[in-house]
PDB file of N, CA and C in Angstrom:
ATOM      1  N   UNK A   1      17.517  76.207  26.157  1.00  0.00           N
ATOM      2  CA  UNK A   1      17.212  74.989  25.444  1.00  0.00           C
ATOM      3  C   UNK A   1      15.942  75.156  24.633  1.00  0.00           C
ATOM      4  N   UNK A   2      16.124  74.706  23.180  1.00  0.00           N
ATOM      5  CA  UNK A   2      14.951  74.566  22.409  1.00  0.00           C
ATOM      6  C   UNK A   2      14.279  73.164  22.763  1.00  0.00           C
ATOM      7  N   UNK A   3      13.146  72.887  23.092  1.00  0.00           N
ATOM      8  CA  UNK A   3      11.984  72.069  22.981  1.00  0.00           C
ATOM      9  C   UNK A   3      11.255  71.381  21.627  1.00  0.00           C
ATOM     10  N   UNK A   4      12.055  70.285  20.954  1.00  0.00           N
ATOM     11  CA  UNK A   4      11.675  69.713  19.808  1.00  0.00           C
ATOM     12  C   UNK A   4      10.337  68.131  19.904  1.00  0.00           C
ATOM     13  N   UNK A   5       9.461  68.852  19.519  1.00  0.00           N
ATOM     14  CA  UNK A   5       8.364  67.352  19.413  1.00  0.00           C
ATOM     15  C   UNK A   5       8.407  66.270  19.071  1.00  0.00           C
ATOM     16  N   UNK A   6       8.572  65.132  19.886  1.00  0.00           N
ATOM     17  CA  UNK A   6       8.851  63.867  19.430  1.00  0.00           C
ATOM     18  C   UNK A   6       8.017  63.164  19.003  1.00  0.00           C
ATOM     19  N   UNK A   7       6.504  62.879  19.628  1.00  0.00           N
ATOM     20  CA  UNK A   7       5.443  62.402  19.722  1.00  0.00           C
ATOM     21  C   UNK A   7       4.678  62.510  20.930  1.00  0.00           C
ATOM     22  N   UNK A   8       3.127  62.286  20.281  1.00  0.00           N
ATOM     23  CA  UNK A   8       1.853  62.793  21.423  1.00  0.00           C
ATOM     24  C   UNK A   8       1.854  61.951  22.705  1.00  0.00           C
ATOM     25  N   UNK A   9       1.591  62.491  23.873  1.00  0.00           N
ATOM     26  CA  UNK A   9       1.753  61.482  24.933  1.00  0.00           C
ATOM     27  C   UNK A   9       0.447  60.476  25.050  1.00  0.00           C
ATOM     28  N   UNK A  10      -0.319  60.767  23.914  1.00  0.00           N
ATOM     29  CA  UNK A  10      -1.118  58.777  23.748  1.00  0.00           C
ATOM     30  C   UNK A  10      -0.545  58.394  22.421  1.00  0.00           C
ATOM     31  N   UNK A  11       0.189  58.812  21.956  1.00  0.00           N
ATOM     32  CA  UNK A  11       1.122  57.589  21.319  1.00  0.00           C
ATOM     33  C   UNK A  11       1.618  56.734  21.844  1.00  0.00           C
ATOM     34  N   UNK A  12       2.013  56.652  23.003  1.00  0.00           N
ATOM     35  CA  UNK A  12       2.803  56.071  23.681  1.00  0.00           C
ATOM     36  C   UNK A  12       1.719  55.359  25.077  1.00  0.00           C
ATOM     37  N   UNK A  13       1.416  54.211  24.899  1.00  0.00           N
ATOM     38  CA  UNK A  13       0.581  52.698  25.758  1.00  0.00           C
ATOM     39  C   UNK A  13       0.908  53.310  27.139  1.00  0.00           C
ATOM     40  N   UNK A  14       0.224  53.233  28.151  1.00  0.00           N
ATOM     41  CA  UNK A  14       0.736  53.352  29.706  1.00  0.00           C
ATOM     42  C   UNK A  14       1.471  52.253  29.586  1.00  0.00           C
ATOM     43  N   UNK A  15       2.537  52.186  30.009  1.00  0.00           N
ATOM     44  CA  UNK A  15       3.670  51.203  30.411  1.00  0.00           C
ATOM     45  C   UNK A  15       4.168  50.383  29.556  1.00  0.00           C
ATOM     46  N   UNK A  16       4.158  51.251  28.554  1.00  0.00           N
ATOM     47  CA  UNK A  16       4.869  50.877  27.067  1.00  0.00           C
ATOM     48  C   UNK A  16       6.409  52.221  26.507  1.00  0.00           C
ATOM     49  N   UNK A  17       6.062  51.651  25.618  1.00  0.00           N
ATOM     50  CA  UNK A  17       7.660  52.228  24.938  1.00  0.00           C
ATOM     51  C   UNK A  17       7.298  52.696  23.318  1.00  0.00           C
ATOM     52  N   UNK A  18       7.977  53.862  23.297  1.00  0.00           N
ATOM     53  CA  UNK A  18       8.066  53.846  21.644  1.00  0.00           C
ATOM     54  C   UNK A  18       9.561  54.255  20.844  1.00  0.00           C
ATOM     55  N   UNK A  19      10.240  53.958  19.964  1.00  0.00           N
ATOM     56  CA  UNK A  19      11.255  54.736  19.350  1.00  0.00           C
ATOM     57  C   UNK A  19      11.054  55.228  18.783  1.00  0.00           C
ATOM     58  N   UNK A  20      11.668  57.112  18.686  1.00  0.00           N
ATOM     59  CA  UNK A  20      11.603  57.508  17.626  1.00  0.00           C
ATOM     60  C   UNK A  20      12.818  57.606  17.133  1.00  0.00           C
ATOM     61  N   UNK A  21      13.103  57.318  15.435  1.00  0.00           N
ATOM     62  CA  UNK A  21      13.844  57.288  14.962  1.00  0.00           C
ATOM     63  C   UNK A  21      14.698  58.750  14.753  1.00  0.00           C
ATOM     64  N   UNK A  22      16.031  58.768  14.796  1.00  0.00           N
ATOM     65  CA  UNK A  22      17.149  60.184  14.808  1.00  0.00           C
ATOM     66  C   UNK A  22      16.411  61.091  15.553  1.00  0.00           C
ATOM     67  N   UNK A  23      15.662  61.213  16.562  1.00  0.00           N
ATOM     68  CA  UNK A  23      15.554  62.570  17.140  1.00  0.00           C
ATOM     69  C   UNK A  23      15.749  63.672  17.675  1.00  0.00           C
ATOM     70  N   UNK A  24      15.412  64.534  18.978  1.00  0.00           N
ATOM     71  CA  UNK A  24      16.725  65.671  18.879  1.00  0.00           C
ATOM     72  C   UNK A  24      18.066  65.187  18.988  1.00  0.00           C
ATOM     73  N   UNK A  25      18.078  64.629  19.126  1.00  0.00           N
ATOM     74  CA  UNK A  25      19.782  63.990  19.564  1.00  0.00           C
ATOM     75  C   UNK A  25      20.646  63.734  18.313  1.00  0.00           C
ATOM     76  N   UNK A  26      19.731  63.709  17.076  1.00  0.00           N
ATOM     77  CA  UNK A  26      20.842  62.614  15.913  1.00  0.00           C
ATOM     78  C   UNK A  26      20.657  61.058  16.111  1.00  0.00           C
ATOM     79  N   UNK A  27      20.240  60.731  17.011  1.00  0.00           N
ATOM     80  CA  UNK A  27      19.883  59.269  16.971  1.00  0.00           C
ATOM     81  C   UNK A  27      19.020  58.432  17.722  1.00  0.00           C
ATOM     82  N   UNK A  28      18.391  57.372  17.545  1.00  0.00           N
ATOM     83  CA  UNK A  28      17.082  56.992  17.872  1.00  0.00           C
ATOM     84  C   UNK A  28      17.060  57.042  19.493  1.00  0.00           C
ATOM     85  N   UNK A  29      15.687  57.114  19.874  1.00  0.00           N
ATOM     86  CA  UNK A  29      15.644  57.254  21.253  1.00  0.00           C
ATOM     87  C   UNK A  29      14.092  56.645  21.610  1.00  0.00           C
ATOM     88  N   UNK A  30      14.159  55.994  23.013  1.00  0.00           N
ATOM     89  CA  UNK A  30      13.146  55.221  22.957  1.00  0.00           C
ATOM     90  C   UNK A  30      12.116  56.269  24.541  1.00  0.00           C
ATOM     91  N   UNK A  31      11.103  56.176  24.161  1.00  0.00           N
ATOM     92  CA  UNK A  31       9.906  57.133  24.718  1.00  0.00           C
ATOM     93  C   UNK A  31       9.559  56.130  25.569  1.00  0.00           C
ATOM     94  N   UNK A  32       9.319  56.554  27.464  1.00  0.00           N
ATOM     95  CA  UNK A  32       8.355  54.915  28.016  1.00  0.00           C
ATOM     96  C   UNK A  32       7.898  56.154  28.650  1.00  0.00           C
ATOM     97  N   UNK A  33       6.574  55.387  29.100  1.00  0.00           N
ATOM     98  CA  UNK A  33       5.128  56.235  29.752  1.00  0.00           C
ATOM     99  C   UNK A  33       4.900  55.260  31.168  1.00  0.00           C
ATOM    100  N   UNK A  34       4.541  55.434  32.052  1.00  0.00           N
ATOM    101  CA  UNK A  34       3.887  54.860  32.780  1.00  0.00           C
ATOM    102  C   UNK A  34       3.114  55.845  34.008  1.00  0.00           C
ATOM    103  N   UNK A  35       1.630  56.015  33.591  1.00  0.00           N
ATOM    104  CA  UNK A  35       0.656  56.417  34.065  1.00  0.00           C
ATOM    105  C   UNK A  35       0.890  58.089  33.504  1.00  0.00           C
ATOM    106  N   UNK A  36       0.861  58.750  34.004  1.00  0.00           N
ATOM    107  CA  UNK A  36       1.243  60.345  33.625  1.00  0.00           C
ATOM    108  C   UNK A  36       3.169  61.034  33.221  1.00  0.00           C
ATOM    109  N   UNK A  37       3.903  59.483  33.714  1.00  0.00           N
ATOM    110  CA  UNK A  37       5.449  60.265  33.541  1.00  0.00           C
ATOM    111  C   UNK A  37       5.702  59.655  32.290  1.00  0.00           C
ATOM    112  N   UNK A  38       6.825  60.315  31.801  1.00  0.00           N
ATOM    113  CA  UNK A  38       7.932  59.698  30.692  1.00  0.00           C
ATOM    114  C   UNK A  38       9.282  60.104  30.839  1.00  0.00           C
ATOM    115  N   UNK A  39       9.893  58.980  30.194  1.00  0.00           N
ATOM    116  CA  UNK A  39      11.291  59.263  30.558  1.00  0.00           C
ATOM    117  C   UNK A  39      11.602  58.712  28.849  1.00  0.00           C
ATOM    118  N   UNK A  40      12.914  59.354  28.470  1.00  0.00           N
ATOM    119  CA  UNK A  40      13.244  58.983  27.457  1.00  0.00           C
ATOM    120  C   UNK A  40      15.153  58.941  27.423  1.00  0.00           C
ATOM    121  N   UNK A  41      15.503  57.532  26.817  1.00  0.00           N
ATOM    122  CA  UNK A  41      16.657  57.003  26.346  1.00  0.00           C
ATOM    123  C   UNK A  41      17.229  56.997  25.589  1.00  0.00           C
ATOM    124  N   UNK A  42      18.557  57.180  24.875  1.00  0.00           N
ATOM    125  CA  UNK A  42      19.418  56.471  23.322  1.00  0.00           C
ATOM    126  C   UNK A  42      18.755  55.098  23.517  1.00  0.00           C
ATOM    127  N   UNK A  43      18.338  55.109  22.655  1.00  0.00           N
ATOM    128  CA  UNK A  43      18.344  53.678  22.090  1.00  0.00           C
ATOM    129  C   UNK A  43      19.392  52.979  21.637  1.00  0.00           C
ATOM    130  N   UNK A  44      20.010  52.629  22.558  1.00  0.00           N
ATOM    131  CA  UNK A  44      21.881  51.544  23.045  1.00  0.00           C
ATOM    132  C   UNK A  44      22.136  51.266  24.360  1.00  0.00           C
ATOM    133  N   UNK A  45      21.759  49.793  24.074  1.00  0.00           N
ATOM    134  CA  UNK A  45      22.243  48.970  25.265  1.00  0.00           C
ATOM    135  C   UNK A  45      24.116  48.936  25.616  1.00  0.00           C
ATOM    136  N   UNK A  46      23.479  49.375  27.045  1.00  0.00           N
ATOM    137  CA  UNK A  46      25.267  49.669  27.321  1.00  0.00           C
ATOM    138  C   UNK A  46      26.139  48.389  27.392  1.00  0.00           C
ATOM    139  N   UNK A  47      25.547  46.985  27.183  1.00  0.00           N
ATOM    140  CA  UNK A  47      26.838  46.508  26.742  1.00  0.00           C
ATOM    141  C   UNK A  47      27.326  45.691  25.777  1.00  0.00           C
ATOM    142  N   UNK A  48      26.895  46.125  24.602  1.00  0.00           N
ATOM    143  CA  UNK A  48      27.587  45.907  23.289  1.00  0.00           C
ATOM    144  C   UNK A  48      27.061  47.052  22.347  1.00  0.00           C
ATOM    145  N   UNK A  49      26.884  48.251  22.920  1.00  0.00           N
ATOM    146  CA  UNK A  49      25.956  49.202  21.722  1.00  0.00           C
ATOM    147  C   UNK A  49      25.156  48.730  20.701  1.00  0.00           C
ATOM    148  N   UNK A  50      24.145  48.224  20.903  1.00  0.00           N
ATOM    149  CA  UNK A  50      23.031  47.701  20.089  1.00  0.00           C
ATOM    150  C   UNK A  50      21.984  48.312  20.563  1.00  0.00           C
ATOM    151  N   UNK A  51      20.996  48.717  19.674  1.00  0.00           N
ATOM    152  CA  UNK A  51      19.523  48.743  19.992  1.00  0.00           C
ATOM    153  C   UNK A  51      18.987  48.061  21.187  1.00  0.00           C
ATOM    154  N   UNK A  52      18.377  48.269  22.094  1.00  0.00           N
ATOM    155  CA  UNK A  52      17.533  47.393  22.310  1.00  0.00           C
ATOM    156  C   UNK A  52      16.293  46.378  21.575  1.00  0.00           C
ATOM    157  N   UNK A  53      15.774  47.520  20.931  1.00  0.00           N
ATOM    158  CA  UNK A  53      14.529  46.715  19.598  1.00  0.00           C
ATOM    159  C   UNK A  53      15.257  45.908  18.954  1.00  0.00           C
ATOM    160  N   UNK A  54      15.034  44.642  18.448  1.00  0.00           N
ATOM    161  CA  UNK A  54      15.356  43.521  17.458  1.00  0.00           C
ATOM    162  C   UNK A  54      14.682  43.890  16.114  1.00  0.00           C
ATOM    163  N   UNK A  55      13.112  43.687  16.120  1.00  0.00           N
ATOM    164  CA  UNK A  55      12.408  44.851  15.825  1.00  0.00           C
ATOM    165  C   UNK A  55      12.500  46.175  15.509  1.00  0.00           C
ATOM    166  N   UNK A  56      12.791  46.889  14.140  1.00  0.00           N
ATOM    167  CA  UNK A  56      12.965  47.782  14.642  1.00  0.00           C
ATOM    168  C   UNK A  56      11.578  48.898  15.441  1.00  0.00           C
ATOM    169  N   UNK A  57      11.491  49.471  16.099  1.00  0.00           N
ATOM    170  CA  UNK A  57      10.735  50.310  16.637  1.00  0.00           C
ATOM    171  C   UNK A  57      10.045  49.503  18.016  1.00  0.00           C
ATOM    172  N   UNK A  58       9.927  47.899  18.384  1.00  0.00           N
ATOM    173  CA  UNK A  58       9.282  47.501  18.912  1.00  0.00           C
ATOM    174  C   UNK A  58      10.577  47.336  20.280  1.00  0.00           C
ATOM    175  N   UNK A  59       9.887  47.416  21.382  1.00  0.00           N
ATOM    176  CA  UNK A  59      10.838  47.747  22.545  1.00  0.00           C
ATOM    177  C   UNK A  59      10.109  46.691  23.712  1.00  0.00           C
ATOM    178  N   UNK A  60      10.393  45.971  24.232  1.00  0.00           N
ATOM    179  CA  UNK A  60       9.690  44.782  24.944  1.00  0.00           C
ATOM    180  C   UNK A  60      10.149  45.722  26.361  1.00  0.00           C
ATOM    181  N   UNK A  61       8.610  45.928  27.143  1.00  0.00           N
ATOM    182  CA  UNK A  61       8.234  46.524  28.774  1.00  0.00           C
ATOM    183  C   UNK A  61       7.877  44.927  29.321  1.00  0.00           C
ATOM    184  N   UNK A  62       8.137  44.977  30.423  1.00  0.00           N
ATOM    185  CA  UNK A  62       7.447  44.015  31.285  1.00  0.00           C
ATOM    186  C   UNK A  62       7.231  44.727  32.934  1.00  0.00           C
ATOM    187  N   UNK A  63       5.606  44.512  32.855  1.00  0.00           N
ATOM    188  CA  UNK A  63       4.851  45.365  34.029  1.00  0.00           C
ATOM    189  C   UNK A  63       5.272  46.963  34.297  1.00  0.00           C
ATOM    190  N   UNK A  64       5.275  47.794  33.132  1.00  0.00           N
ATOM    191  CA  UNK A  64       5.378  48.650  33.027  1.00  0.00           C
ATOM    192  C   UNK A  64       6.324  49.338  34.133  1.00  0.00           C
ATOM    193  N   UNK A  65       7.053  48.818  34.066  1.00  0.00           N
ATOM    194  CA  UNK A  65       8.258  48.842  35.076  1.00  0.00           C
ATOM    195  C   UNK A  65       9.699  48.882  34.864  1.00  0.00           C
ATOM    196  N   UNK A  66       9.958  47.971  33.310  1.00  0.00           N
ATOM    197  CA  UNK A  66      11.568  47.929  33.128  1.00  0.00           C
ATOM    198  C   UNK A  66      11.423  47.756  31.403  1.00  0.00           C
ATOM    199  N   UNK A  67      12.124  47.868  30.796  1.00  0.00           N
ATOM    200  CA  UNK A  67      12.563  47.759  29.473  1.00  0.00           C
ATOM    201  C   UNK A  67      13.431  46.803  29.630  1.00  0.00           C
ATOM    202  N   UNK A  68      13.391  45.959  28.508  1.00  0.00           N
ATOM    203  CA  UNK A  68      14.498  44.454  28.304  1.00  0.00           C
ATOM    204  C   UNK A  68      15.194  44.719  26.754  1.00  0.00           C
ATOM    205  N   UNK A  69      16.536  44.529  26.479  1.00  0.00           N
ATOM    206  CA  UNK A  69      16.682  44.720  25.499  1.00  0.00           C
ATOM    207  C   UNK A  69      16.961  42.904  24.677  1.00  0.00           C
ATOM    208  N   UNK A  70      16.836  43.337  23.272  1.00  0.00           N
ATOM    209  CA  UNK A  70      15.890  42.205  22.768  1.00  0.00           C
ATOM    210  C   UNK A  70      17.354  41.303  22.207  1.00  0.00           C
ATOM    211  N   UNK A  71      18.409  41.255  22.600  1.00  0.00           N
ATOM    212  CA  UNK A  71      19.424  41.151  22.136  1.00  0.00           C
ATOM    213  C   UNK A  71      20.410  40.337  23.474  1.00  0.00           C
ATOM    214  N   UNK A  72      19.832  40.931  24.899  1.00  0.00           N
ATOM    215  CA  UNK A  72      20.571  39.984  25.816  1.00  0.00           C
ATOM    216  C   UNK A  72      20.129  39.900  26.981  1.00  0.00           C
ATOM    217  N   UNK A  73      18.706  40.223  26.972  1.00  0.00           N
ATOM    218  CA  UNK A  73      17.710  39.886  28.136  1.00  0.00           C
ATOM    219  C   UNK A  73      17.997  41.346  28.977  1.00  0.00           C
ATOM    220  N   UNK A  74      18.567  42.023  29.053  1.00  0.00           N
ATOM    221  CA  UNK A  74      18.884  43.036  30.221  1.00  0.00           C
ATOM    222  C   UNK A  74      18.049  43.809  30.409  1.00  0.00           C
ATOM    223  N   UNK A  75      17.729  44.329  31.516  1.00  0.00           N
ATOM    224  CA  UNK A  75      16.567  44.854  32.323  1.00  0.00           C
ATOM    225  C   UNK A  75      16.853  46.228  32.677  1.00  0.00           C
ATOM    226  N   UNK A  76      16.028  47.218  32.079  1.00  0.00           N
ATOM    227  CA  UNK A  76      16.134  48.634  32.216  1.00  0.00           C
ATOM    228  C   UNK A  76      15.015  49.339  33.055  1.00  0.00           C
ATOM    229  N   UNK A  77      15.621  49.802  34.015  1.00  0.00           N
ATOM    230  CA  UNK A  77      14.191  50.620  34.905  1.00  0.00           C
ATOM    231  C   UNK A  77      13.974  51.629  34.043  1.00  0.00           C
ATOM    232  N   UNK A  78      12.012  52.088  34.077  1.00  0.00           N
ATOM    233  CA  UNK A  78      11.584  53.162  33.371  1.00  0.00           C
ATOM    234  C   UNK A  78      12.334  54.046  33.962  1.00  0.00           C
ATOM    235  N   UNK A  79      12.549  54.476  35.174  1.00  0.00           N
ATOM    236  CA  UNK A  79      12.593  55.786  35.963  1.00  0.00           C
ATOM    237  C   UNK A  79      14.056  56.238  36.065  1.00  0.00           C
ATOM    238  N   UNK A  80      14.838  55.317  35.569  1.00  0.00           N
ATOM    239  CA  UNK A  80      16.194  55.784  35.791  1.00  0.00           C
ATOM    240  C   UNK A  80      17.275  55.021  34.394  1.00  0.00           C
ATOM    241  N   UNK A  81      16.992  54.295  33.888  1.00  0.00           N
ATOM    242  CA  UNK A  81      17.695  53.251  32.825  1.00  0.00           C
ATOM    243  C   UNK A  81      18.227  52.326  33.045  1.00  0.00           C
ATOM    244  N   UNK A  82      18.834  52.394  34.665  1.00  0.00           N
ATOM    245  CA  UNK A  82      19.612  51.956  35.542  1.00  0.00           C
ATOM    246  C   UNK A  82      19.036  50.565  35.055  1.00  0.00           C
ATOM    247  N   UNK A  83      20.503  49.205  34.551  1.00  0.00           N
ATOM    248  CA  UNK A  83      20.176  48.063  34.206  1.00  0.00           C
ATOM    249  C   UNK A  83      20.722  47.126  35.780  1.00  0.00           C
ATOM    250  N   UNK A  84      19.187  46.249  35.598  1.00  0.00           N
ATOM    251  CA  UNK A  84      19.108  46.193  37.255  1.00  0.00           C
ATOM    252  C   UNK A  84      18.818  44.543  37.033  1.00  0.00           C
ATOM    253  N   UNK A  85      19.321  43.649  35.603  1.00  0.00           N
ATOM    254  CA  UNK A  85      19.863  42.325  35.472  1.00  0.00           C
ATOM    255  C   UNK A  85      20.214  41.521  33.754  1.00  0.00           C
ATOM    256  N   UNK A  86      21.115  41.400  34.236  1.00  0.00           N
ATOM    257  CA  UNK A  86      21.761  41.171  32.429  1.00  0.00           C
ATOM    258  C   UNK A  86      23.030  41.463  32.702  1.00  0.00           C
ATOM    259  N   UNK A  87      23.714  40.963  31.370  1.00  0.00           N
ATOM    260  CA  UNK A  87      25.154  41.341  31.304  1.00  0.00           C
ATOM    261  C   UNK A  87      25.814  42.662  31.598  1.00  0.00           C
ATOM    262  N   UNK A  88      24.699  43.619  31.875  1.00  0.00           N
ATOM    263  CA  UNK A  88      25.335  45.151  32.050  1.00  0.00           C
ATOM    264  C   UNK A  88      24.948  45.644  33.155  1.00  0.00           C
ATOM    265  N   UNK A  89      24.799  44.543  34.165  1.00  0.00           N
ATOM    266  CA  UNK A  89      23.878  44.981  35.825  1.00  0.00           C
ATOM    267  C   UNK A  89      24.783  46.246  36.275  1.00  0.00           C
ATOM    268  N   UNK A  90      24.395  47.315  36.657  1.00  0.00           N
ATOM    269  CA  UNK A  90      25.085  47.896  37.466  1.00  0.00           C
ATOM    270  C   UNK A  90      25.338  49.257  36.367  1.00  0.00           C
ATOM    271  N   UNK A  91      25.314  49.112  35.134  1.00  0.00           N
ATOM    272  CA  UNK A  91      25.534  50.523  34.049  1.00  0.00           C
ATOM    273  C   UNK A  91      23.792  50.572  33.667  1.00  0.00           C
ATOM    274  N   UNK A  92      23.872  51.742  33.031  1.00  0.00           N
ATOM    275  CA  UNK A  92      23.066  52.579  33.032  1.00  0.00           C
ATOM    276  C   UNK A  92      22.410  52.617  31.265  1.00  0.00           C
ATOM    277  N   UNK A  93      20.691  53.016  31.054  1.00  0.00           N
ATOM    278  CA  UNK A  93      21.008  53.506  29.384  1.00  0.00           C
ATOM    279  C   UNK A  93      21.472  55.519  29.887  1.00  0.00           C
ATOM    280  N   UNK A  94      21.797  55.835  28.698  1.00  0.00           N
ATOM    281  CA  UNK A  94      21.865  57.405  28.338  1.00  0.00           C
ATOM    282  C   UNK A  94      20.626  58.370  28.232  1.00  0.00           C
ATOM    283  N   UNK A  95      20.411  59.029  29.037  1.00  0.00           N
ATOM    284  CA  UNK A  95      19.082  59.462  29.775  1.00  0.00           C
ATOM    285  C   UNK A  95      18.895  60.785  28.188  1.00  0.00           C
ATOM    286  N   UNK A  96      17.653  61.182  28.373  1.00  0.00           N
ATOM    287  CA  UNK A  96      17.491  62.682  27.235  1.00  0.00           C
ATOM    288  C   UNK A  96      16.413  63.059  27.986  1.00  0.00           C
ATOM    289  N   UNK A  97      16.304  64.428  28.247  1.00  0.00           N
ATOM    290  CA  UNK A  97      15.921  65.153  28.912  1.00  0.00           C
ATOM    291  C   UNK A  97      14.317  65.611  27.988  1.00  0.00           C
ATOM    292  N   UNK A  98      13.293  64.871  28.914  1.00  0.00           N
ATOM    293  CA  UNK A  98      12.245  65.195  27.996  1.00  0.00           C
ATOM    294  C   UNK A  98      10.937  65.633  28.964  1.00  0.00           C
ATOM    295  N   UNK A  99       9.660  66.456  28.646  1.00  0.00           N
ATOM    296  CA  UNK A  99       8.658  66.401  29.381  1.00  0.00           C
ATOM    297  C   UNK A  99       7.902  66.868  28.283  1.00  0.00           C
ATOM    298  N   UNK A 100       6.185  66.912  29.278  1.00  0.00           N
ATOM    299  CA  UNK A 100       5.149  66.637  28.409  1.00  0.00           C
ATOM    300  C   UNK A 100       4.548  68.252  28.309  1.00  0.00           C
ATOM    301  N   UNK A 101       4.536  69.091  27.367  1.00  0.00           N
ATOM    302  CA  UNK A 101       4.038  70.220  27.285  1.00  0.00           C
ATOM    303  C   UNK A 101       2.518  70.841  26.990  1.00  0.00           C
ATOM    304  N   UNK A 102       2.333  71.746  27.103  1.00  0.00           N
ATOM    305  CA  UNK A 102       0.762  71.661  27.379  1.00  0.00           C
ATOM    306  C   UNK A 102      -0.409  71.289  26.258  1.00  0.00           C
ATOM    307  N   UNK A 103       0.200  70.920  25.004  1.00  0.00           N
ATOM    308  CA  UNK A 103      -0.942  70.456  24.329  1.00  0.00           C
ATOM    309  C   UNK A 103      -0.311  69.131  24.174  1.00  0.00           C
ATOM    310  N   UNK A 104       0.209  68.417  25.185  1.00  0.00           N
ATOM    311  CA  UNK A 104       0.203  66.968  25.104  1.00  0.00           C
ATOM    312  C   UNK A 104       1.166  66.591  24.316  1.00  0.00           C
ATOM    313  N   UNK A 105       2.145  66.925  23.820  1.00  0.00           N
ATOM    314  CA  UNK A 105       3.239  66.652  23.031  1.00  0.00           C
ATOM    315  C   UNK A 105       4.581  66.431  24.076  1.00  0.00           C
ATOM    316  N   UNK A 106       5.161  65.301  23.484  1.00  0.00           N
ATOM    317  CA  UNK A 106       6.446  64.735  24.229  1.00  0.00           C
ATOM    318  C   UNK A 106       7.273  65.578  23.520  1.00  0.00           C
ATOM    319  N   UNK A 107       8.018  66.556  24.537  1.00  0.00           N
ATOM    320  CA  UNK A 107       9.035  67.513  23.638  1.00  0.00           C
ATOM    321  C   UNK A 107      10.424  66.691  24.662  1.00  0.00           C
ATOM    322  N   UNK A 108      11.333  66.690  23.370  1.00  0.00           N
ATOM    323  CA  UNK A 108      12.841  66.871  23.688  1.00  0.00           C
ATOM    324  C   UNK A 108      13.412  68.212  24.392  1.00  0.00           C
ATOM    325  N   UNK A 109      14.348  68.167  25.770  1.00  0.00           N
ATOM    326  CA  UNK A 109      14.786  69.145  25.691  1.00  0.00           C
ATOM    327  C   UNK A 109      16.765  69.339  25.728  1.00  0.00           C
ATOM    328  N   UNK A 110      16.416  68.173  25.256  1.00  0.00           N
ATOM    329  CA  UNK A 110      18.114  68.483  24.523  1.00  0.00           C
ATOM    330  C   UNK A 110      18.619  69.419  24.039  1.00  0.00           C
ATOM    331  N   UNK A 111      19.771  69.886  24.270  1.00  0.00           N
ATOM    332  CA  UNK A 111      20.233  70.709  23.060  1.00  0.00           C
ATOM    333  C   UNK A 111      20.489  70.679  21.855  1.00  0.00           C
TER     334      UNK A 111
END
């Protein structure tokens, strides 16, 4: 697997979110931080394929703990995507395989 740079890991708020637009994947994906981890998502709520952002780029965290998408209230854990209240309780977002490399850059490691 090649390792593509998404953005710096203080771009991204402790217990915030960022999208970047088409990234390794071909399509937007949303970056969350909380304290030293990140995990990163497609940006598509699993149940109507929409963005989460309404906004584009802006991604609503509450207590740096879950992602809500802005379209039907549903509640995404940072640590897993796993939607845990909303119309899609019980499905998941689409995980992308990412970590933080040694000069501080959020690399993709998608294929």
């Amino acid at each position: 697997m090649s390792a593509r740079q998404l953005c710096r890991f203080s771009d991204i708020p402790d217990g915030g979110a960022r999208v970047i637009d088409e990234a390794c994947i071909g399509r937007p994906v949303i970056v969350v931080r909380r304290a030293e981890q990140v995990w990163a998502y497609v940006n598509r709520c699993p149940h109507f394929s929409v963005p989460l952002d309404f906004v584009p780029g802006s991604v609503s965290c509450y207590r740096s703990q879950v992602l809500m998408c802005a379209h039907h209230s549903a509640l995404f854990r940072f640590n897993d995507g796993f939607c845990i209240e909303g119309p899609c309780a019980g499905a998941a977002l689409e995980g992308v395989p990412v970590e933080v490399d040694s000069s501080a850059w959020i690399v993709c490691l998608a294929p």
